[in-house]
Protein backbone atom coordinates (compact mmCIF):
# COMPACT_ATOMS: atom_id res chain seq x y z
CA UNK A 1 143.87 91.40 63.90
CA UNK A 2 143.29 88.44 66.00
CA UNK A 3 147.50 87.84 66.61
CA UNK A 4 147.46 91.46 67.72
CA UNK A 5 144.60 91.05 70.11
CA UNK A 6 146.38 87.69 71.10
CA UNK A 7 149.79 89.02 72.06
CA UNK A 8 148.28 92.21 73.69
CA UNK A 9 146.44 90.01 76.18
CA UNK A 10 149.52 88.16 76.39
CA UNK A 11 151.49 91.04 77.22
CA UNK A 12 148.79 92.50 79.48
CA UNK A 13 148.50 89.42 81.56
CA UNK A 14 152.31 89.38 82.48
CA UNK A 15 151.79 93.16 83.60
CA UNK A 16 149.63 92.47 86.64
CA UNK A 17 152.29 90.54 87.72
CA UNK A 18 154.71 93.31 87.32
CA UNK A 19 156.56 95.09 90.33
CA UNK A 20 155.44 98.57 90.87
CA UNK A 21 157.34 100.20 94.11
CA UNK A 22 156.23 103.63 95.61
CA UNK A 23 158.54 106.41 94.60
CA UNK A 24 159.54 109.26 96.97
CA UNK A 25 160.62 112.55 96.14
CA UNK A 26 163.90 112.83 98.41
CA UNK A 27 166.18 110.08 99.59
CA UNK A 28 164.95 111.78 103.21
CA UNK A 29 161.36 111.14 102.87
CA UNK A 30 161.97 107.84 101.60
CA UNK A 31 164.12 106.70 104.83
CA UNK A 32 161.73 108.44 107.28
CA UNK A 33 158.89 106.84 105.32
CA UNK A 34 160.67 102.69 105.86
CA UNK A 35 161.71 103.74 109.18
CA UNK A 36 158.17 104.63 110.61
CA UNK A 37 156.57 101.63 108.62
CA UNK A 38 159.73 99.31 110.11
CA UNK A 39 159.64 97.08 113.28
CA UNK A 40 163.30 96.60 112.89
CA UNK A 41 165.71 98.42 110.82
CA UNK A 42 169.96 96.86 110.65
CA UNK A 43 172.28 96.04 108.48
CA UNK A 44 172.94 92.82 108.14
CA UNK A 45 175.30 89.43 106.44
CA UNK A 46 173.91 86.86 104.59
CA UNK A 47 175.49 83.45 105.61
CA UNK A 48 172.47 80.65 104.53
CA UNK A 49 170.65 80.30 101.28
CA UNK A 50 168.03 77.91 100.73
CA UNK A 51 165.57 77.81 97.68
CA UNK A 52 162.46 76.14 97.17
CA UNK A 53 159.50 75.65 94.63
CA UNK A 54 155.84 76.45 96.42
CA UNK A 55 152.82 75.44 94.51
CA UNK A 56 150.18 78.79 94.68
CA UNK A 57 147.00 79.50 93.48
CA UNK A 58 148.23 81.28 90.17
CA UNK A 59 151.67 79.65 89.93
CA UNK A 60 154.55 78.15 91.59
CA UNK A 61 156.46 80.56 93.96
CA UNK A 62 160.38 80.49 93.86
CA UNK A 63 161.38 81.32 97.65
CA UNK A 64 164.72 82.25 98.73
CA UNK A 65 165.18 81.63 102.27
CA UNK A 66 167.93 83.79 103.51
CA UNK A 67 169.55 83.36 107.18
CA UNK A 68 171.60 86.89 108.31
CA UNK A 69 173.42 87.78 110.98
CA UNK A 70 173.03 91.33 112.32
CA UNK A 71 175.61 93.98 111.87
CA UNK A 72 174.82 96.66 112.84
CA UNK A 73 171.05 98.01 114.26
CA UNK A 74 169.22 100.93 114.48
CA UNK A 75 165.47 99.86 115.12
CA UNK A 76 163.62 96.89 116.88
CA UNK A 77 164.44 93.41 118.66
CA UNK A 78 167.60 92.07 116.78
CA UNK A 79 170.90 93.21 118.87
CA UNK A 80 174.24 92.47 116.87
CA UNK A 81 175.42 88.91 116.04
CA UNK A 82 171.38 88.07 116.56
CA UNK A 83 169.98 86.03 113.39
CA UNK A 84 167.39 86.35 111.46
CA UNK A 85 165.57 85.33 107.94
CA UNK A 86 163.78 86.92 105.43
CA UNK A 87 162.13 85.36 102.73
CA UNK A 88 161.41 86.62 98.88
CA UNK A 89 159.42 84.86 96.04
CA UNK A 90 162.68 85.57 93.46
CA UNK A 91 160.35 84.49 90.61
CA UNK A 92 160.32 86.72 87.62
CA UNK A 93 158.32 90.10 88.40
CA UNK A 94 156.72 89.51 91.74
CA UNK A 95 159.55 92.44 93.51
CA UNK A 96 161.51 89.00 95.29
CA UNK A 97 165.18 90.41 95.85
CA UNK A 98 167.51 88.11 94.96
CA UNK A 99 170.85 87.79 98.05
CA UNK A 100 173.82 85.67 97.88
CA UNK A 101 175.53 84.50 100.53
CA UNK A 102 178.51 87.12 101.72
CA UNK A 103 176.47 90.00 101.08
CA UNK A 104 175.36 92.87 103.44
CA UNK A 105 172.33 94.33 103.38
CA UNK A 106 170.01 97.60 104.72
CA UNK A 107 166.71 95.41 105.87
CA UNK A 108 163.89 97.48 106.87
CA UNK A 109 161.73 94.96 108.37
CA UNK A 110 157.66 94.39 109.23
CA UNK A 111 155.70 91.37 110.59
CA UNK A 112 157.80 88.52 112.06
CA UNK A 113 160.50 86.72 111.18
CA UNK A 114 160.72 84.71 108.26
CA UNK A 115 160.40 88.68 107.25
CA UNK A 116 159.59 89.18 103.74
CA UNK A 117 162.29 90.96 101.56
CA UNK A 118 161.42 92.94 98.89
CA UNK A 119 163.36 95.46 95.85
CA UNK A 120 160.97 98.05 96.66
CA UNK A 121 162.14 98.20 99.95
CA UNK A 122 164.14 101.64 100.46
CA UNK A 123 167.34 99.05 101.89
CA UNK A 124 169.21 96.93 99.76
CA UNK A 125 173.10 95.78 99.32
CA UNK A 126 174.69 98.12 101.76
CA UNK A 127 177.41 99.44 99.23
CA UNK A 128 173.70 101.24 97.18
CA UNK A 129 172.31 102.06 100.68
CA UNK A 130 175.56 104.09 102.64
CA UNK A 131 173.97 107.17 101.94
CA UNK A 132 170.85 106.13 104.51
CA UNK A 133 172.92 105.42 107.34
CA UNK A 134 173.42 108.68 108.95
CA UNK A 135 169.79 109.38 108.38
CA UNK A 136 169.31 106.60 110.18
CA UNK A 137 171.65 107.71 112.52
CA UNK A 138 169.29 110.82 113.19
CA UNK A 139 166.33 109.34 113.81
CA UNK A 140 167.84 106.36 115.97
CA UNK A 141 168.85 108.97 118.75
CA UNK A 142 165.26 110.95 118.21
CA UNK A 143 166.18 113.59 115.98
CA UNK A 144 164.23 115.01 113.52
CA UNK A 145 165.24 115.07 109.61
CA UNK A 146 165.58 117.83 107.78
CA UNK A 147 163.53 118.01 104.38
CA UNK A 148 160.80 115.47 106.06
């Protein structure tokens, strides 16, 4: 009884640690939803990588530092060819998302740059995230979405 006990507080203390991300019911309402919360919203290269080990008050923090040049914009301050960085704690279950260098990615950003990046944001790798861009589209000249 006590190895049971043992390995379900075990199990339960890797759970608060678990990623939990807000689920929408249309693809729509989840766009409008990152765009109003968004400072900046663009599509953007990754061309820098640089990882690091940060001591924390529960545990170390893995941070990828990631340095992107803008592609293409929609929202906010960052015109194309501007730079940017985001940064993630990649570290198993805290919602870090992982980049590599060459990739393009949907950012929906908040606060300031280093922005944090996150796989519970609605963007991601730009080939998963096409389907947002002429929503985007919409509400970067002031239209209104349907189904919002």
């Amino acid at each position: 009884m006590r190895i049971v006990l043992a390995v379900l507080a075990f199990a339960a203390s890797f759970s608060a640690f678990a990623c939990s991300c807000v689920e929408y019911r249309t693809p729509e309402e989840a766009v409008v939803h990152a765009w109003n919360s968004a400072t900046a919203v663009v599509a953007a290269e990754a061309f820098e990588l640089t990882e690091k080990i940060e001591p924390t008050e529960r545990r170390d923090a893995y941070v990828q530092r990631t340095q992107w040049r803008v592609t293409r914009y929609w929202k906010g301050p960052h015109a194309l060819g501007t730079v940017l960085s985001t940064e993630a704690n990649v570290r198993c279950c805290l919602c870090g998302e992982r980049v590599a260098v060459g990739e393009v990615h949907l950012l929906y950003l908040s606060g300031t740059d280093p922005y944090p990046l996150s796989m519970c944001s609605v963007g991601g790798p730009i080939e998963e995230s096409r389907d947002q861009t002429p929503i985007l589209d919409r509400l970067s000249n002031g239209s209104r979405v349907p189904g919002t």
